[in-house]
Protein backbone atom coordinates (compact mmCIF):
# COMPACT_ATOMS: atom_id res chain seq x y z
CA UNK A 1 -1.70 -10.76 3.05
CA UNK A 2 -0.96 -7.56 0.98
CA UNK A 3 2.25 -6.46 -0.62
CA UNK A 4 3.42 -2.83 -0.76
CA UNK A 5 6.46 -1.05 -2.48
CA UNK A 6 7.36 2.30 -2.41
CA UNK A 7 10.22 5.10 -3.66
CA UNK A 8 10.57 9.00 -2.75
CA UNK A 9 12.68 11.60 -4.17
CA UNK A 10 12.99 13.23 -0.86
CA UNK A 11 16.28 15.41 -1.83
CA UNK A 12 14.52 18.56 -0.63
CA UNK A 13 14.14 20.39 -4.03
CA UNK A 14 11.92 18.26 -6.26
CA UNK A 15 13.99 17.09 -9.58
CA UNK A 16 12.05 18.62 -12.59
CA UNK A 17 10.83 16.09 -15.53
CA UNK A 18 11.14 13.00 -12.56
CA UNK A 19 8.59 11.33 -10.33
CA UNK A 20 8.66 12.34 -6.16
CA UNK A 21 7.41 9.00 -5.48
CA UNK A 22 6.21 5.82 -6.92
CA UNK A 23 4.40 3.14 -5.28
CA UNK A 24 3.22 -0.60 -6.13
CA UNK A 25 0.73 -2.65 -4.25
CA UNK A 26 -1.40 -5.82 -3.80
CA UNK A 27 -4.14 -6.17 -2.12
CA UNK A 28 -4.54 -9.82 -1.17
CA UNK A 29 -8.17 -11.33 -0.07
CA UNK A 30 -10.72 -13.26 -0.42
CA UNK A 31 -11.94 -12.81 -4.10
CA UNK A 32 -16.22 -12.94 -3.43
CA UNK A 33 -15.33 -10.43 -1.07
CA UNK A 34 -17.54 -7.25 -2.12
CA UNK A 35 -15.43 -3.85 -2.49
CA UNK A 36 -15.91 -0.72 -4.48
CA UNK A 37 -13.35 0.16 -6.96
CA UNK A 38 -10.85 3.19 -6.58
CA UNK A 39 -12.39 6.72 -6.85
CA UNK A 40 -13.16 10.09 -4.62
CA UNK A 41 -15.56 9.62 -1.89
CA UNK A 42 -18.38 10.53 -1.33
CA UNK A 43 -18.22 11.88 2.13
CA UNK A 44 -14.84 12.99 1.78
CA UNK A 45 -14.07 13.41 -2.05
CA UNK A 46 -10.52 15.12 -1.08
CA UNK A 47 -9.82 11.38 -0.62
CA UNK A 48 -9.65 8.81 -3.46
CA UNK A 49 -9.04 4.97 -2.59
CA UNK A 50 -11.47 1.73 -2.47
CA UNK A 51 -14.10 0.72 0.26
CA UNK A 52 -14.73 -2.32 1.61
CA UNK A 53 -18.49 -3.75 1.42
CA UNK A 54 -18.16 -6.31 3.33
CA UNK A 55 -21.46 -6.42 5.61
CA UNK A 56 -20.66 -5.27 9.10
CA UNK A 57 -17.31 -3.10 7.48
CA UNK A 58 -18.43 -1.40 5.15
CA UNK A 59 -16.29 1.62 4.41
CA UNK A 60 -13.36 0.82 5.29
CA UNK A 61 -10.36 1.06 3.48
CA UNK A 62 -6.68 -1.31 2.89
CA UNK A 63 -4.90 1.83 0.59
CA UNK A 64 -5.93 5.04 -0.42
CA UNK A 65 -4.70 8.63 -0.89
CA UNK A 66 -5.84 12.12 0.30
CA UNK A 67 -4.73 15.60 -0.08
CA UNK A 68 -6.21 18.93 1.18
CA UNK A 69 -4.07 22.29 2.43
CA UNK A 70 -0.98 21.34 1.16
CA UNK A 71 -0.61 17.84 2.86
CA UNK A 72 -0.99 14.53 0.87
CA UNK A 73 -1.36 11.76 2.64
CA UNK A 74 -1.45 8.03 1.47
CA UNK A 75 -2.44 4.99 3.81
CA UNK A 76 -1.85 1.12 3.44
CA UNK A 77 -3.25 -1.58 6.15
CA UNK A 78 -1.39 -4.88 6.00
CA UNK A 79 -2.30 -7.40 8.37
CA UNK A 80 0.72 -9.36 10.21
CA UNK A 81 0.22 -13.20 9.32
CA UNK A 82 0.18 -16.27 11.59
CA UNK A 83 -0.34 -13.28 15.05
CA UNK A 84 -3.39 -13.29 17.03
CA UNK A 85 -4.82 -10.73 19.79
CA UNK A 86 -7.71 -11.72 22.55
CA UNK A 87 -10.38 -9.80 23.05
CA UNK A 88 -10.44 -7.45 19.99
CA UNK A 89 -13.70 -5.83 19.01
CA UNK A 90 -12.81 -3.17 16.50
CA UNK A 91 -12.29 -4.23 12.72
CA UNK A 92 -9.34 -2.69 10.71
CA UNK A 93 -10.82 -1.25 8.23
CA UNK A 94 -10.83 2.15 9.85
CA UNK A 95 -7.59 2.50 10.31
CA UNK A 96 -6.35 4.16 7.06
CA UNK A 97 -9.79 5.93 6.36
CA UNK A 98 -9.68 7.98 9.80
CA UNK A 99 -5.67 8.90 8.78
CA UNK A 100 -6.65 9.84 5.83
CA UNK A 101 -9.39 12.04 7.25
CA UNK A 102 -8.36 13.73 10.54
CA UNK A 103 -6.31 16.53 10.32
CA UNK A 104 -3.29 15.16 11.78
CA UNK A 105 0.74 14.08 11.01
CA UNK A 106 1.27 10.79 10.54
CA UNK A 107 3.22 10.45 13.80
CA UNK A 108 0.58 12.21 16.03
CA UNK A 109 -1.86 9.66 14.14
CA UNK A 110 0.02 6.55 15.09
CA UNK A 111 0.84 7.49 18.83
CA UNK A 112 -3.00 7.99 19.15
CA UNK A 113 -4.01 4.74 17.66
CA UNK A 114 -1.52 2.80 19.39
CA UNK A 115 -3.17 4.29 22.69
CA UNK A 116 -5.92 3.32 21.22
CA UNK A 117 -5.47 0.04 20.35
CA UNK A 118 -8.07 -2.32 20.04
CA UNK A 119 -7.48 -4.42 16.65
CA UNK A 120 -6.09 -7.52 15.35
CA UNK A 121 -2.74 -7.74 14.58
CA UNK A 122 -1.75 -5.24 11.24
CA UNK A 123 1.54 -2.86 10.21
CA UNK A 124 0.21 0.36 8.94
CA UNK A 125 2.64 2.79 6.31
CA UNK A 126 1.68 5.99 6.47
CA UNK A 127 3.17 8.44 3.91
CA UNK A 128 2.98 12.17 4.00
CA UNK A 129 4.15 14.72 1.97
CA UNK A 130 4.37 18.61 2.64
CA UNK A 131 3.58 20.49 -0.98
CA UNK A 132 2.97 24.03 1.11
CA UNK A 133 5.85 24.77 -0.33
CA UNK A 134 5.45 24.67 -4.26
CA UNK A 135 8.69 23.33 -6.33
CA UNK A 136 10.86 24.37 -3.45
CA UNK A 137 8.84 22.03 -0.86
CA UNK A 138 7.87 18.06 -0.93
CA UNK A 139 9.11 17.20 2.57
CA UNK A 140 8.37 13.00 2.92
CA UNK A 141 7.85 11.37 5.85
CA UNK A 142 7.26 7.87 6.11
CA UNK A 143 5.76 6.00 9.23
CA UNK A 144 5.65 2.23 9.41
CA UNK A 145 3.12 1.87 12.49
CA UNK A 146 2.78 -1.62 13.89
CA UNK A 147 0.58 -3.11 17.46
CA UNK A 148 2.53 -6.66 17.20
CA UNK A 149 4.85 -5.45 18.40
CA UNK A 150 3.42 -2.02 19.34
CA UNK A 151 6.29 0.07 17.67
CA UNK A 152 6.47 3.28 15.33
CA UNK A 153 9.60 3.25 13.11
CA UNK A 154 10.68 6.11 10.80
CA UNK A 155 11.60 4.87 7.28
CA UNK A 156 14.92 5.91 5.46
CA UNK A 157 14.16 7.25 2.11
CA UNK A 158 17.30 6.51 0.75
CA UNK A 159 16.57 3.42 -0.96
CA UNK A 160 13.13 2.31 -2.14
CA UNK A 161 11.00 0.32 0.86
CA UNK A 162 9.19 -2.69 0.84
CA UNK A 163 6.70 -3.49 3.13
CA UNK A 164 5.04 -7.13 4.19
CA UNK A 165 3.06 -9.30 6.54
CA UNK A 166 5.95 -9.85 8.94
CA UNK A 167 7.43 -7.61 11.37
CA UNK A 168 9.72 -4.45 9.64
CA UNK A 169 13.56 -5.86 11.08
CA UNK A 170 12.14 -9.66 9.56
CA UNK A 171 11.20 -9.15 5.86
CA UNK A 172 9.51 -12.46 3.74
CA UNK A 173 11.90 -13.30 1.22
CA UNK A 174 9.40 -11.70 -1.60
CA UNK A 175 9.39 -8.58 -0.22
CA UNK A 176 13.48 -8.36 -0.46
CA UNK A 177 13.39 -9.44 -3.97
CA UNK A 178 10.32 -7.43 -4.79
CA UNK A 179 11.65 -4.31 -3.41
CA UNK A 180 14.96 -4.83 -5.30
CA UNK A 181 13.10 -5.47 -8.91
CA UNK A 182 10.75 -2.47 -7.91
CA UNK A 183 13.83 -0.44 -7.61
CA UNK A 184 15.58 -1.68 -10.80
CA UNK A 185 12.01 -0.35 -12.31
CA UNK A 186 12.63 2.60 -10.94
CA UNK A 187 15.85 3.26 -11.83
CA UNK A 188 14.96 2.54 -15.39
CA UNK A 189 11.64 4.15 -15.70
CA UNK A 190 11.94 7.42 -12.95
CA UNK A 191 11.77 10.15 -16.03
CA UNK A 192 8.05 11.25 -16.82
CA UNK A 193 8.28 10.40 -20.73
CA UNK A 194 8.05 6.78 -19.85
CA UNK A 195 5.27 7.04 -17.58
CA UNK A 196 3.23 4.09 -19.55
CA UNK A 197 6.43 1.83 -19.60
CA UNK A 198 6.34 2.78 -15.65
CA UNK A 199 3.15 1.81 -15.24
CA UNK A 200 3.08 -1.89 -17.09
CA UNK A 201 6.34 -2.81 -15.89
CA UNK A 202 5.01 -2.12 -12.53
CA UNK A 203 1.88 -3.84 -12.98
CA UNK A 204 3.92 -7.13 -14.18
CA UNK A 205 5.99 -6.95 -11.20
CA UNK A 206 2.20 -7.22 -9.18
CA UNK A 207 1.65 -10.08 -11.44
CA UNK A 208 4.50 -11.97 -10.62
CA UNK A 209 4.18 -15.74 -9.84
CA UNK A 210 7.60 -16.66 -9.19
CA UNK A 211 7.57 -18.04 -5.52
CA UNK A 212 10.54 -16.39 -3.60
CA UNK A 213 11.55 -20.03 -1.45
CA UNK A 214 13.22 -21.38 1.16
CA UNK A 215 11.44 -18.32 3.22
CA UNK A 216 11.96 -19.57 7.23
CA UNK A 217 10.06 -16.24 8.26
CA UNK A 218 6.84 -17.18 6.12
CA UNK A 219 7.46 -20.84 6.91
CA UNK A 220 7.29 -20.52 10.46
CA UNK A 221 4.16 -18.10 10.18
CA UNK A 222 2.14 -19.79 8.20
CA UNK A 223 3.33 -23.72 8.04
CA UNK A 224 0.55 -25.08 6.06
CA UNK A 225 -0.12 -22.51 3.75
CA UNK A 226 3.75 -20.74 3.18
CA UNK A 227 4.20 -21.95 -0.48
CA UNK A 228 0.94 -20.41 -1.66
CA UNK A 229 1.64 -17.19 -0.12
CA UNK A 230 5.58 -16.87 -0.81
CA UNK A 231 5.27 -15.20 -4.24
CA UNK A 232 4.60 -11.41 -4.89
CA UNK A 233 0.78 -11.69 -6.76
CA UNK A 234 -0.57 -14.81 -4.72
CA UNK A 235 -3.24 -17.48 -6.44
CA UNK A 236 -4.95 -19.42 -4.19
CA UNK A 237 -7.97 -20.87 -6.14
CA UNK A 238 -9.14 -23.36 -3.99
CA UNK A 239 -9.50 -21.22 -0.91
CA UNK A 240 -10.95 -18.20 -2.74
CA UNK A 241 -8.38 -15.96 -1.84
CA UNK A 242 -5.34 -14.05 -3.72
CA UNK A 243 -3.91 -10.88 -4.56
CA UNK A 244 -7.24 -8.98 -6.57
CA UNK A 245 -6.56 -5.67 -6.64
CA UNK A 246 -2.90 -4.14 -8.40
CA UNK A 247 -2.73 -0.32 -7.07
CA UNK A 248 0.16 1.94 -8.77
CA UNK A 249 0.26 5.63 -7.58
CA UNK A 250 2.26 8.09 -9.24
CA UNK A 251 3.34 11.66 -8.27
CA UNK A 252 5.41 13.84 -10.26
CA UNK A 253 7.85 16.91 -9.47
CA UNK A 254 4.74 19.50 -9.61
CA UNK A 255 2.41 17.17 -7.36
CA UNK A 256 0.51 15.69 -10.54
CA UNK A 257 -0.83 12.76 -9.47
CA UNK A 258 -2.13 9.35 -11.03
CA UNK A 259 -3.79 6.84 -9.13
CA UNK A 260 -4.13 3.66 -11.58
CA UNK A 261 -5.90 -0.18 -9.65
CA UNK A 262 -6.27 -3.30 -11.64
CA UNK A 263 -9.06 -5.06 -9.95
CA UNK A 264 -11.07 -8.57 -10.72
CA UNK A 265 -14.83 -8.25 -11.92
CA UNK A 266 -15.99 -11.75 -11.14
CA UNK A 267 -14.09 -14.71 -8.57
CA UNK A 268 -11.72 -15.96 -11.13
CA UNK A 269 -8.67 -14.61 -11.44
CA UNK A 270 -8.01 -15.73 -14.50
CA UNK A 271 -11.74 -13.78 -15.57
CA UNK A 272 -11.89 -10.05 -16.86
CA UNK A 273 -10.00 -7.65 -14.60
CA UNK A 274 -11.13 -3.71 -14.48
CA UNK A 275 -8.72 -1.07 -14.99
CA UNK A 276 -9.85 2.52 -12.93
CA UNK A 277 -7.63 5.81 -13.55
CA UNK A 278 -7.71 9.03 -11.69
CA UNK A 279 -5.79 12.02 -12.01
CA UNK A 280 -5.19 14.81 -10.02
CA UNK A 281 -3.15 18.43 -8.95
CA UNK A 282 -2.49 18.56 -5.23
């Protein structure tokens, strides 16, 4: 399970002193699962996200963010719960890495790896932006890429988006609450000079335990399990598993980025949580 929110200025001419997008996530997983925190890589340092290190899929990635010859792209992998697929051999780990890395558009990406299918069941948002164009550029596009069933849509940017572990046209009931608090942040909290207010009141929303039920969508999914998983940051102690990494990704009017994850140091997540900021100027 994994969580993802995200709003773009996409009015043509970026809108000096505010933010051209903002974006919250979860990453939800087992917590002794190994990972390396956020920061550039090391065979691709135009790139800046966190690996997996799981044995076996190592490298891969579930959100990061790249940007080379005036194209940013960001990436987010969220598996699509209580779906199953025979025969698969390829892990999904790759999936946002090699987006992030090949040198093409988000659409000509997805058509190729829905040819190419061969992994379990996962929706895949990918974001780019066109900054060729200085103050006077910023095109967005915004892909949400899915192989159950196999179907790339093209997201409206007029509102903010929230994305889930259910099909696009069936939302879980915290993803349509999350993505109207996320906008209420955003409407609040869009001018630079709060960028720190931004930030934490972002970071709560990640945090938040309130579980968004009756959810029929989540119910029918998952029928055992659909109360521990219907609430935006998800604790599930005595499985191991929860939401352990908070991402928040910032860009501003002149392509300043910030790139700010909360992640746990230990399996208790209650226990010390690390906080990793990175800054950069596509």
């Amino acid at each position: 399970m994994c969580i993802l929110f995200i709003y773009v200025n996409n009015n043509g001419v970026p809108v000096q002193g505010e933010y051209k997008l903002i974006l919250a996530s979860n990453r939800d997983e087992y917590y002794t699962r190994p990972a390396k925190a956020a920061a550039p890589w090391d065979e691709s340092p135009f790139v800046i996200g966190g690996r997996d290190m799981e044995p076996g899929r190592e490298g891969g990635t579930w959100l990061a963010i790249s940007g080379r010859e005036g194209i940013v792209k960001i990436g987010a992998l969220l598996n699509v719960t209580g779906e199953s697929k025979p025969n698969v051999t390829l892990g999904r780990g790759p999936i946002v890495a090699n987006y992030l890395v090949e040198p093409l558009s988000n659409e000509e990406y997805s058509k190729q790896l829905l040819a190419n299918d061969n992994y379990g069941p996962f929706n895949l948002v990918s974001v780019q932006i066109d900054t060729k164009g200085g103050n006077n550029g910023g095109n967005v596009s915004i892909l949400h890429t899915s192989n159950t069933p196999c179907k790339i849509d093209q997201c409206e940017l007029d509102n903010p988006l929230g994305f889930g572990n259910s099909t696009l046209d069936v939302p879980l009931q915290k993803v349509k609450h999350g993505r109207k608090q996320f906008g209420d942040i955003v409407d609040k909290r869009l001018k630079l000079e709060s960028k720190e207010q931004l930030i934490n009141e972002l970071l709560e929303l990640l945090s938040s335990d309130e579980k968004h039920l009756p959810d029929p969508e989540l119910s029918r999914r998952v029928p055992k399990y659909f109360e521990k998983l219907s609430s935006i940051n998800v604790r599930f102690p005595e499985s191991g598993y929860g939401s352990r990494t908070r991402t928040v990704i910032l860009i501003d009017h002149e392509n300043r980025m910030d790139f700010i994850e909360e992640t746990m140091v230990t399996a208790d997540p209650n226990g010390e949580w690390k906080r990793t900021t990175w800054e950069r100027q596509f």
